[in-house]
PDB file of N, CA and C in Angstrom:
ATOM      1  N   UNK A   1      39.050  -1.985   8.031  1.00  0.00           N
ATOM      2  CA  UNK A   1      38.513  -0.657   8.241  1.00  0.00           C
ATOM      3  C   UNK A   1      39.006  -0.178   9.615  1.00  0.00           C
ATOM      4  N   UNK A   2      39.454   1.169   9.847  1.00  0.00           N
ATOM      5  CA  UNK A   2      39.654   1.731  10.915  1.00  0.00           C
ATOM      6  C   UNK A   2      39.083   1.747  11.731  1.00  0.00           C
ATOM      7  N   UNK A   3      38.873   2.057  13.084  1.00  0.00           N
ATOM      8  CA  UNK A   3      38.319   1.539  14.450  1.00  0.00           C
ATOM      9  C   UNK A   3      37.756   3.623  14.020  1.00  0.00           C
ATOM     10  N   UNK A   4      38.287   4.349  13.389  1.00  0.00           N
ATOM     11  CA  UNK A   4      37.812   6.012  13.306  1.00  0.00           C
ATOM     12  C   UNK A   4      36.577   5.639  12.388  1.00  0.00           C
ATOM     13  N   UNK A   5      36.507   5.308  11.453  1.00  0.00           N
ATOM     14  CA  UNK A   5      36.470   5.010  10.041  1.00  0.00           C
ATOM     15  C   UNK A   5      34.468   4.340  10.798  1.00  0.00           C
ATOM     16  N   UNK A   6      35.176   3.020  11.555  1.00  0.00           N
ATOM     17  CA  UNK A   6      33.479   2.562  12.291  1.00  0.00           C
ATOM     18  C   UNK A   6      33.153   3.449  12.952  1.00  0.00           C
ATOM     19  N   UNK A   7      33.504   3.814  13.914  1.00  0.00           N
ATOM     20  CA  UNK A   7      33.184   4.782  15.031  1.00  0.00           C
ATOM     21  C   UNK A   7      32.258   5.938  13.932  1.00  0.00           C
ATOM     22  N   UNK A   8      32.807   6.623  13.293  1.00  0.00           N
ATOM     23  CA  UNK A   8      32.156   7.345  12.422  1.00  0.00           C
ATOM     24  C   UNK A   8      30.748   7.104  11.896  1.00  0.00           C
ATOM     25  N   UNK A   9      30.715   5.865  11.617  1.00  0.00           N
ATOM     26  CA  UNK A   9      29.747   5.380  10.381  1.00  0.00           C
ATOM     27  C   UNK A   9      28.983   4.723  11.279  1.00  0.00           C
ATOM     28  N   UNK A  10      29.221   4.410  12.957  1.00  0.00           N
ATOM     29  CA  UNK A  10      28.192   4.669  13.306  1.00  0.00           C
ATOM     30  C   UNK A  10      27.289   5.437  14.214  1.00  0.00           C
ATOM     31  N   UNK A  11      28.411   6.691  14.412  1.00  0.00           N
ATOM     32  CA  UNK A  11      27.659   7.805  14.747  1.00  0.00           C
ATOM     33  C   UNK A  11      26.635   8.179  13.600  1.00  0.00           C
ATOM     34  N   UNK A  12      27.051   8.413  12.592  1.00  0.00           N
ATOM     35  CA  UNK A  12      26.046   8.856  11.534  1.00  0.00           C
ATOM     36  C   UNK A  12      24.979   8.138  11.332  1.00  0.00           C
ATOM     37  N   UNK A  13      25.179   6.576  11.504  1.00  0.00           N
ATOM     38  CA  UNK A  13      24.037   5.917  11.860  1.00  0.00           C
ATOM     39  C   UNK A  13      22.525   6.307  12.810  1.00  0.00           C
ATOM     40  N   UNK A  14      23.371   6.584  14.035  1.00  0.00           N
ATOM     41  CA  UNK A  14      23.011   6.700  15.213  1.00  0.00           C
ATOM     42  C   UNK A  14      21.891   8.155  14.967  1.00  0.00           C
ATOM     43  N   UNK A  15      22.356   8.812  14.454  1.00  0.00           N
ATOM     44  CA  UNK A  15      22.345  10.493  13.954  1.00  0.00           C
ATOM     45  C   UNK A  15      21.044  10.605  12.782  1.00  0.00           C
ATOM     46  N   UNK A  16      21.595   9.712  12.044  1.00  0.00           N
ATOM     47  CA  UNK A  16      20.490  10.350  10.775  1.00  0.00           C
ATOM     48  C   UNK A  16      19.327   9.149  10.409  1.00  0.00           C
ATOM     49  N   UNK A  17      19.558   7.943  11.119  1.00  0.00           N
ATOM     50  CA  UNK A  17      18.537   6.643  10.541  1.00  0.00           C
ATOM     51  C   UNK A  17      17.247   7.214  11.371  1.00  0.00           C
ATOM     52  N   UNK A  18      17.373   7.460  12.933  1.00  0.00           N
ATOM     53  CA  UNK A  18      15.998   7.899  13.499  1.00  0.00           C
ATOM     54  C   UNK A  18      15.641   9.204  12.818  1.00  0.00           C
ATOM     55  N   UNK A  19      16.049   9.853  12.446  1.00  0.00           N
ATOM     56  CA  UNK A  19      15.852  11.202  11.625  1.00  0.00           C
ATOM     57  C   UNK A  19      15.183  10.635  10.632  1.00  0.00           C
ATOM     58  N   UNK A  20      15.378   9.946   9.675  1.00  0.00           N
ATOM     59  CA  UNK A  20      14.896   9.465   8.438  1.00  0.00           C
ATOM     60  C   UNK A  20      13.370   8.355   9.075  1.00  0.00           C
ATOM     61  N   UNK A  21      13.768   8.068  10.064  1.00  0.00           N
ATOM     62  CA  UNK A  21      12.638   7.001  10.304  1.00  0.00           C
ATOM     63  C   UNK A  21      11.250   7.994  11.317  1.00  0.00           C
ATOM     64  N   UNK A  22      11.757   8.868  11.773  1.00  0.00           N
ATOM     65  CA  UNK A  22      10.266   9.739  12.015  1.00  0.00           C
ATOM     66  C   UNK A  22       9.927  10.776  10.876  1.00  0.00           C
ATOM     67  N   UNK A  23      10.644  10.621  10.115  1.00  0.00           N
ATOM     68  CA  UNK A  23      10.394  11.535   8.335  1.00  0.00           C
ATOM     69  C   UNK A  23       9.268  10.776   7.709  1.00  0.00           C
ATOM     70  N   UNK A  24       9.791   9.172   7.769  1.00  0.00           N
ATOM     71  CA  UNK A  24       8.816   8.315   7.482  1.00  0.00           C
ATOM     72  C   UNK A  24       7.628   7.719   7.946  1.00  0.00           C
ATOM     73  N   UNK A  25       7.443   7.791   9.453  1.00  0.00           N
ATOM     74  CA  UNK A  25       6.637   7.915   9.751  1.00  0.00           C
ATOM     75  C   UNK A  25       5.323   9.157   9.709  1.00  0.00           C
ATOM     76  N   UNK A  26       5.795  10.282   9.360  1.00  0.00           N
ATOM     77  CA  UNK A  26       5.131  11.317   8.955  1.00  0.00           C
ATOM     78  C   UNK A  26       4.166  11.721   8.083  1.00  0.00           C
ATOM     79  N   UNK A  27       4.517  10.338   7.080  1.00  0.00           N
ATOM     80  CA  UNK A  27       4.217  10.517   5.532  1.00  0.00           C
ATOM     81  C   UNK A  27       2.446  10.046   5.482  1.00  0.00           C
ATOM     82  N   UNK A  28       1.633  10.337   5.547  1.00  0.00           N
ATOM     83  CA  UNK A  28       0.143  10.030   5.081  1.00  0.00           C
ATOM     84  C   UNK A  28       0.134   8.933   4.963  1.00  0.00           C
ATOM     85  N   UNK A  29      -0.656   7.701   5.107  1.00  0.00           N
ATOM     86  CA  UNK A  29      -0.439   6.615   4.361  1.00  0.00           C
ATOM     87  C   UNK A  29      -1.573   6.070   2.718  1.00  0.00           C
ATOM     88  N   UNK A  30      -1.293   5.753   2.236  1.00  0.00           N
ATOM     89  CA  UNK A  30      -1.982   5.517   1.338  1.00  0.00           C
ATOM     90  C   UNK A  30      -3.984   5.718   1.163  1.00  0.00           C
ATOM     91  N   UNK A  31      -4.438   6.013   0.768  1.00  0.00           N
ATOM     92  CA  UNK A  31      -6.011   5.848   1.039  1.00  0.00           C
ATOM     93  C   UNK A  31      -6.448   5.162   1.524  1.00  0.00           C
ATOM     94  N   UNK A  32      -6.078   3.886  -0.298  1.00  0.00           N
ATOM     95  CA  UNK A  32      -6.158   3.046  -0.144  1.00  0.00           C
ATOM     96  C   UNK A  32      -5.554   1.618  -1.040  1.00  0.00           C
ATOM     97  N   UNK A  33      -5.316   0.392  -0.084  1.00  0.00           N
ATOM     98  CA  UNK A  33      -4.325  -0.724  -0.423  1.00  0.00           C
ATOM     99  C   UNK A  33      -5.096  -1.742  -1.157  1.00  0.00           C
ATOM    100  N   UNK A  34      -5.281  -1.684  -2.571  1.00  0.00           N
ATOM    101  CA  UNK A  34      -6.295  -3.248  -3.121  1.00  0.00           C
ATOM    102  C   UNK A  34      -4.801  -4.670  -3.206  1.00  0.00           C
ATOM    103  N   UNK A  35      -5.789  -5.611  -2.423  1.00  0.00           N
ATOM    104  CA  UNK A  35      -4.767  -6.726  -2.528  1.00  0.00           C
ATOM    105  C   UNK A  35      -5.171  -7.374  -3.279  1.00  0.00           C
ATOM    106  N   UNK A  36      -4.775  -8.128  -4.483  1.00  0.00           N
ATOM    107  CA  UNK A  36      -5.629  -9.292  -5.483  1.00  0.00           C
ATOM    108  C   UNK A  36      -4.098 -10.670  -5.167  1.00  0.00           C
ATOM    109  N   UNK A  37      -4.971 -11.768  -5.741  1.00  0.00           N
ATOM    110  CA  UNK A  37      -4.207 -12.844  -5.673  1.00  0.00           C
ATOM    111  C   UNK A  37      -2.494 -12.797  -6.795  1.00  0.00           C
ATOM    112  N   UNK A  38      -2.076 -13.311  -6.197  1.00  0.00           N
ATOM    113  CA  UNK A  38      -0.519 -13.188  -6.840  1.00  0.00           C
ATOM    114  C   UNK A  38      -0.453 -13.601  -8.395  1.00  0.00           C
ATOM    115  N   UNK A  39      -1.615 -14.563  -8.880  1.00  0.00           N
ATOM    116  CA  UNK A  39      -1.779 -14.878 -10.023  1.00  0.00           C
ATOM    117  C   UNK A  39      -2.493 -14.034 -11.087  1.00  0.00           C
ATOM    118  N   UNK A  40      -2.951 -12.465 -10.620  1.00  0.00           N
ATOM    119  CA  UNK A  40      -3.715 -11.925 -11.438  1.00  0.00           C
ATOM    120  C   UNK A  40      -2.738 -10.841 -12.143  1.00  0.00           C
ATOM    121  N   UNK A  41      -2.336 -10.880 -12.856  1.00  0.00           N
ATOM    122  CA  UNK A  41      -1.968 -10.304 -13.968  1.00  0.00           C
ATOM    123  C   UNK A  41      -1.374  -8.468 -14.283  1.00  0.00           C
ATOM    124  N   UNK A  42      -2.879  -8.407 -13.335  1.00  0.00           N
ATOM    125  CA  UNK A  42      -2.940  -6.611 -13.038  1.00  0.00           C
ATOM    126  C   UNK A  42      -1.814  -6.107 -12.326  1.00  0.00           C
ATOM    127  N   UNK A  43      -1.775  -4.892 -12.732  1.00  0.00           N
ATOM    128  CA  UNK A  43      -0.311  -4.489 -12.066  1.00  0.00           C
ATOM    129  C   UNK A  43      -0.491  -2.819 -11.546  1.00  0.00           C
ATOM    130  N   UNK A  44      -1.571  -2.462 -12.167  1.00  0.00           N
ATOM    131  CA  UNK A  44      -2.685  -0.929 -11.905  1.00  0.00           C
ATOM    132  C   UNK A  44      -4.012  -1.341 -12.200  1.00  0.00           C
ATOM    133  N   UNK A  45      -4.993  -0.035 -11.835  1.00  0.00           N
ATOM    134  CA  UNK A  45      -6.222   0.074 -12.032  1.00  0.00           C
ATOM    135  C   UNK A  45      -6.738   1.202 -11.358  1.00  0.00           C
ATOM    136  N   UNK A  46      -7.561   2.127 -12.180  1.00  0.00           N
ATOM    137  CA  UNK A  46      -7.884   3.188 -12.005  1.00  0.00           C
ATOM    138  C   UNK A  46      -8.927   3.281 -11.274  1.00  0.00           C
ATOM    139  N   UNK A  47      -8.959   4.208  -9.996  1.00  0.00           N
ATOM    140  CA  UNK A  47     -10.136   4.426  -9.193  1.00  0.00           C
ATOM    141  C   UNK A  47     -11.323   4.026  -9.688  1.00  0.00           C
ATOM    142  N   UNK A  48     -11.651   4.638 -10.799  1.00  0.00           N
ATOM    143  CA  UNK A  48     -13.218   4.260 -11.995  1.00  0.00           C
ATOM    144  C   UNK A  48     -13.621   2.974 -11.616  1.00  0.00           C
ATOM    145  N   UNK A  49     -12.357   1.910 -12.278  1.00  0.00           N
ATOM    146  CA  UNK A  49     -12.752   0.797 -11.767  1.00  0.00           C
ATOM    147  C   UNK A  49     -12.549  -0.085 -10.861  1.00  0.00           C
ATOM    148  N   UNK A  50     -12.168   0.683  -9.921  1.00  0.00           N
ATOM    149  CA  UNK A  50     -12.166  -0.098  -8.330  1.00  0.00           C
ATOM    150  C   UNK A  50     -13.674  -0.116  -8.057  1.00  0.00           C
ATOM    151  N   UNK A  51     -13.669   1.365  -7.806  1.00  0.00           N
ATOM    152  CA  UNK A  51     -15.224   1.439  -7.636  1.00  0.00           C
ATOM    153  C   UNK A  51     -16.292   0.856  -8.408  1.00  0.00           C
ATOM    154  N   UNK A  52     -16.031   0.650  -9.783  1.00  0.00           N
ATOM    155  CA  UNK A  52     -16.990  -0.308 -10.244  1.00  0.00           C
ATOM    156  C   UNK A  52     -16.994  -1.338 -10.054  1.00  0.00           C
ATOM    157  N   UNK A  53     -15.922  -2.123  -9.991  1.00  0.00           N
ATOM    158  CA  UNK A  53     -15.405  -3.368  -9.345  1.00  0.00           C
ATOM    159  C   UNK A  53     -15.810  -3.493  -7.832  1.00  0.00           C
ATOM    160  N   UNK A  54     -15.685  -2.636  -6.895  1.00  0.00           N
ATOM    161  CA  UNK A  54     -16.754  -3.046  -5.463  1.00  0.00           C
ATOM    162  C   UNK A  54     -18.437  -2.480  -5.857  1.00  0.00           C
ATOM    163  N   UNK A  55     -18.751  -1.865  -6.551  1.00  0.00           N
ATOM    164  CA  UNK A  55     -19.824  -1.983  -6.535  1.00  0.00           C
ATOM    165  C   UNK A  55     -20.820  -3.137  -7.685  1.00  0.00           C
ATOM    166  N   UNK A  56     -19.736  -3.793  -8.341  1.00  0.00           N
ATOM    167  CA  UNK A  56     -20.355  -5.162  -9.150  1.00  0.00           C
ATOM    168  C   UNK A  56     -20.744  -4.299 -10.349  1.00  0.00           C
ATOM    169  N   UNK A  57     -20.665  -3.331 -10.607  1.00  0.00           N
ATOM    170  CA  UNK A  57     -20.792  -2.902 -11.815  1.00  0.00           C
ATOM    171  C   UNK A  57     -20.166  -3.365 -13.321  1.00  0.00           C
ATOM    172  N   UNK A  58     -18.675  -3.869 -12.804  1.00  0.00           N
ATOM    173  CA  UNK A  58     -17.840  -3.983 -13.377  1.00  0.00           C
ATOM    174  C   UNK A  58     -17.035  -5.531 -12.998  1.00  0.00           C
ATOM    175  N   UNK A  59     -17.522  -6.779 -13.652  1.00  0.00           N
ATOM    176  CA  UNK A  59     -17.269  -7.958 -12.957  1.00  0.00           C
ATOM    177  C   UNK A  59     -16.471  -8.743 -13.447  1.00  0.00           C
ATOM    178  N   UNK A  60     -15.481  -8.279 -14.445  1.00  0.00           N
ATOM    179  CA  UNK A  60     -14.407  -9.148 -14.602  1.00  0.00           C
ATOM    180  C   UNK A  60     -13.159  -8.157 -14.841  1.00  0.00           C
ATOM    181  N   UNK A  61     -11.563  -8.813 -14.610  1.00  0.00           N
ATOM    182  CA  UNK A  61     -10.156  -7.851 -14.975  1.00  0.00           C
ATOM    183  C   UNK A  61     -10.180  -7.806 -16.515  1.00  0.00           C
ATOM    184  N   UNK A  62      -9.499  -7.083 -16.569  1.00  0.00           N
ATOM    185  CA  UNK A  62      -9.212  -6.854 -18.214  1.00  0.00           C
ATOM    186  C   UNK A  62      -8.965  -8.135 -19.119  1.00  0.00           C
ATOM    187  N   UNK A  63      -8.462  -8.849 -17.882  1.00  0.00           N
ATOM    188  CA  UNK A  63      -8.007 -10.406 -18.773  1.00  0.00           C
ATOM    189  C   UNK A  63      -8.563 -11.241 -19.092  1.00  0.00           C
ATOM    190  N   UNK A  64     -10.596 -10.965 -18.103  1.00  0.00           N
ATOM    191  CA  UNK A  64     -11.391 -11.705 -18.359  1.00  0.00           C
ATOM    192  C   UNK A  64     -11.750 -12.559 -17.456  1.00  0.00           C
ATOM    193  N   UNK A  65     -10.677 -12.711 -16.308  1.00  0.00           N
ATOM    194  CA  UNK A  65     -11.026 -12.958 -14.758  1.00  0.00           C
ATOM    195  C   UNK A  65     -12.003 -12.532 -14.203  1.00  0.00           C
ATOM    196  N   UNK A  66     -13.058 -13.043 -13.363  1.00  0.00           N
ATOM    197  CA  UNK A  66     -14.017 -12.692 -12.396  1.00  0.00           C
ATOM    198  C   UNK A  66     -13.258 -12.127 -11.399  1.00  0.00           C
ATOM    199  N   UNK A  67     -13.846 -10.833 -11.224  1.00  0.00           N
ATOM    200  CA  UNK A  67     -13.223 -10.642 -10.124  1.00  0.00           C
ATOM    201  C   UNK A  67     -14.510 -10.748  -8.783  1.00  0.00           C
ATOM    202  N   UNK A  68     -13.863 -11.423  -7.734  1.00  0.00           N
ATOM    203  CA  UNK A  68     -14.411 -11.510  -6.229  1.00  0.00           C
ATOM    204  C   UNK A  68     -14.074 -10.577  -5.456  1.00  0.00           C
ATOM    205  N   UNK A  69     -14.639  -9.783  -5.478  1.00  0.00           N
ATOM    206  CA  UNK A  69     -14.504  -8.582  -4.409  1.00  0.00           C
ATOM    207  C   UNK A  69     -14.731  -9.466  -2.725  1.00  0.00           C
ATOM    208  N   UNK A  70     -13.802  -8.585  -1.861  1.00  0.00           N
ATOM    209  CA  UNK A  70     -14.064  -9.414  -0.208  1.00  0.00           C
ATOM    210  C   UNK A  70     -14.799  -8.184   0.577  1.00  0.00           C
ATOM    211  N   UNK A  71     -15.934  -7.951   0.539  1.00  0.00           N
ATOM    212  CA  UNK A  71     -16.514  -6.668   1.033  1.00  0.00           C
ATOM    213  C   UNK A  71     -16.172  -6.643   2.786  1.00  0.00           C
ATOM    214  N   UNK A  72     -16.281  -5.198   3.274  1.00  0.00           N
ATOM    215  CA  UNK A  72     -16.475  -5.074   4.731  1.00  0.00           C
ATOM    216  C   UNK A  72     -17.318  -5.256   5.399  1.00  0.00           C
ATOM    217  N   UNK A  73     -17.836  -5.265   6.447  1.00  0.00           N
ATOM    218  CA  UNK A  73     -19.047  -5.083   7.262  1.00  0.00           C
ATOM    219  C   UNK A  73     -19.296  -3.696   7.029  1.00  0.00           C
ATOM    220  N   UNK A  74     -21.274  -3.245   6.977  1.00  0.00           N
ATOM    221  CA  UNK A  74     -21.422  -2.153   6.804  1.00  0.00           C
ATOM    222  C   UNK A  74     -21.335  -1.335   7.748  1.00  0.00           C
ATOM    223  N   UNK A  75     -20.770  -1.585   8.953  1.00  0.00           N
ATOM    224  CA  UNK A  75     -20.370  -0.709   9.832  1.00  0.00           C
ATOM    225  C   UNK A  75     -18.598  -0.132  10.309  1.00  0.00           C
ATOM    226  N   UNK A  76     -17.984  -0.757   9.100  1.00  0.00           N
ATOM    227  CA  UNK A  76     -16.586  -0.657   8.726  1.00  0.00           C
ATOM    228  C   UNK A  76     -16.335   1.154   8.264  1.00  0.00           C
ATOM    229  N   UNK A  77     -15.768   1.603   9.114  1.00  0.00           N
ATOM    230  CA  UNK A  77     -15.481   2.752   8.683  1.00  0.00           C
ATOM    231  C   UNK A  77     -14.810   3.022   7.511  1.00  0.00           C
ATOM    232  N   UNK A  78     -13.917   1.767   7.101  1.00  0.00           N
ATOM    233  CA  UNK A  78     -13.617   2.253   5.518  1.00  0.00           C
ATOM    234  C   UNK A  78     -14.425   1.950   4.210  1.00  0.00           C
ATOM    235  N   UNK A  79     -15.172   1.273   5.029  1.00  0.00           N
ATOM    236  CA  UNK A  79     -16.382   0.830   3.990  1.00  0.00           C
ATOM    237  C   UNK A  79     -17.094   2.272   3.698  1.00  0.00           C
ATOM    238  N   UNK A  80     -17.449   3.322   4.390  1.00  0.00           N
ATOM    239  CA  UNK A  80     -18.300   4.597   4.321  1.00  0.00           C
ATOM    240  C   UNK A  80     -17.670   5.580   3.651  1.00  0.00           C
ATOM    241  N   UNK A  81     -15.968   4.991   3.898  1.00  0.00           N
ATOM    242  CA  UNK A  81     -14.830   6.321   3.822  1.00  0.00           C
ATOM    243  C   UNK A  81     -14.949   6.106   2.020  1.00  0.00           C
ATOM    244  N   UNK A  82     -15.155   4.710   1.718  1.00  0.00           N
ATOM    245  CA  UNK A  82     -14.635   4.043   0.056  1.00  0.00           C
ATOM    246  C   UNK A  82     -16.443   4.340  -0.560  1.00  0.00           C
TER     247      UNK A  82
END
């Protein structure tokens, strides 16, 4: 590759990656992130039953798994926000 050819590719680097990376930083972030163990099956789940699922309403996955909810402290601001 040309010594023009790099020089180029990494001005444009230089030019458009921080451009793209405070674009991305911009972006809202999610509500909210449910983590379950790598072995559970689920791959979605609808608000309905998140929330029934932290409030024990709703105590096993579709597959028949218990699910263990890991609650916050009640002074957890996302605990009030959820």
């Amino acid at each position: 590759m040309s010594r023009a050819v790099v020089l180029l590719l990494l001005v444009f680097a230089a030019i458009v990656l921080p451009a793209e990376v405070a674009r991305a930083d911009k972006r809202p972030p999610p509500p909210y992130v449910v983590v379950v163990n790598t072995a559970n099956a689920t791959t979605s789940a609808s608000r309905r039953f998140l929330g029934d699922a932290f409030l024990k309403k709703t105590t096993r996955w579709p597959n028949g798994d218990v699910i263990l909810p890991v609650d916050q402290s009640e002074d957890a601001g996302v605990r009030r926000r959820f």
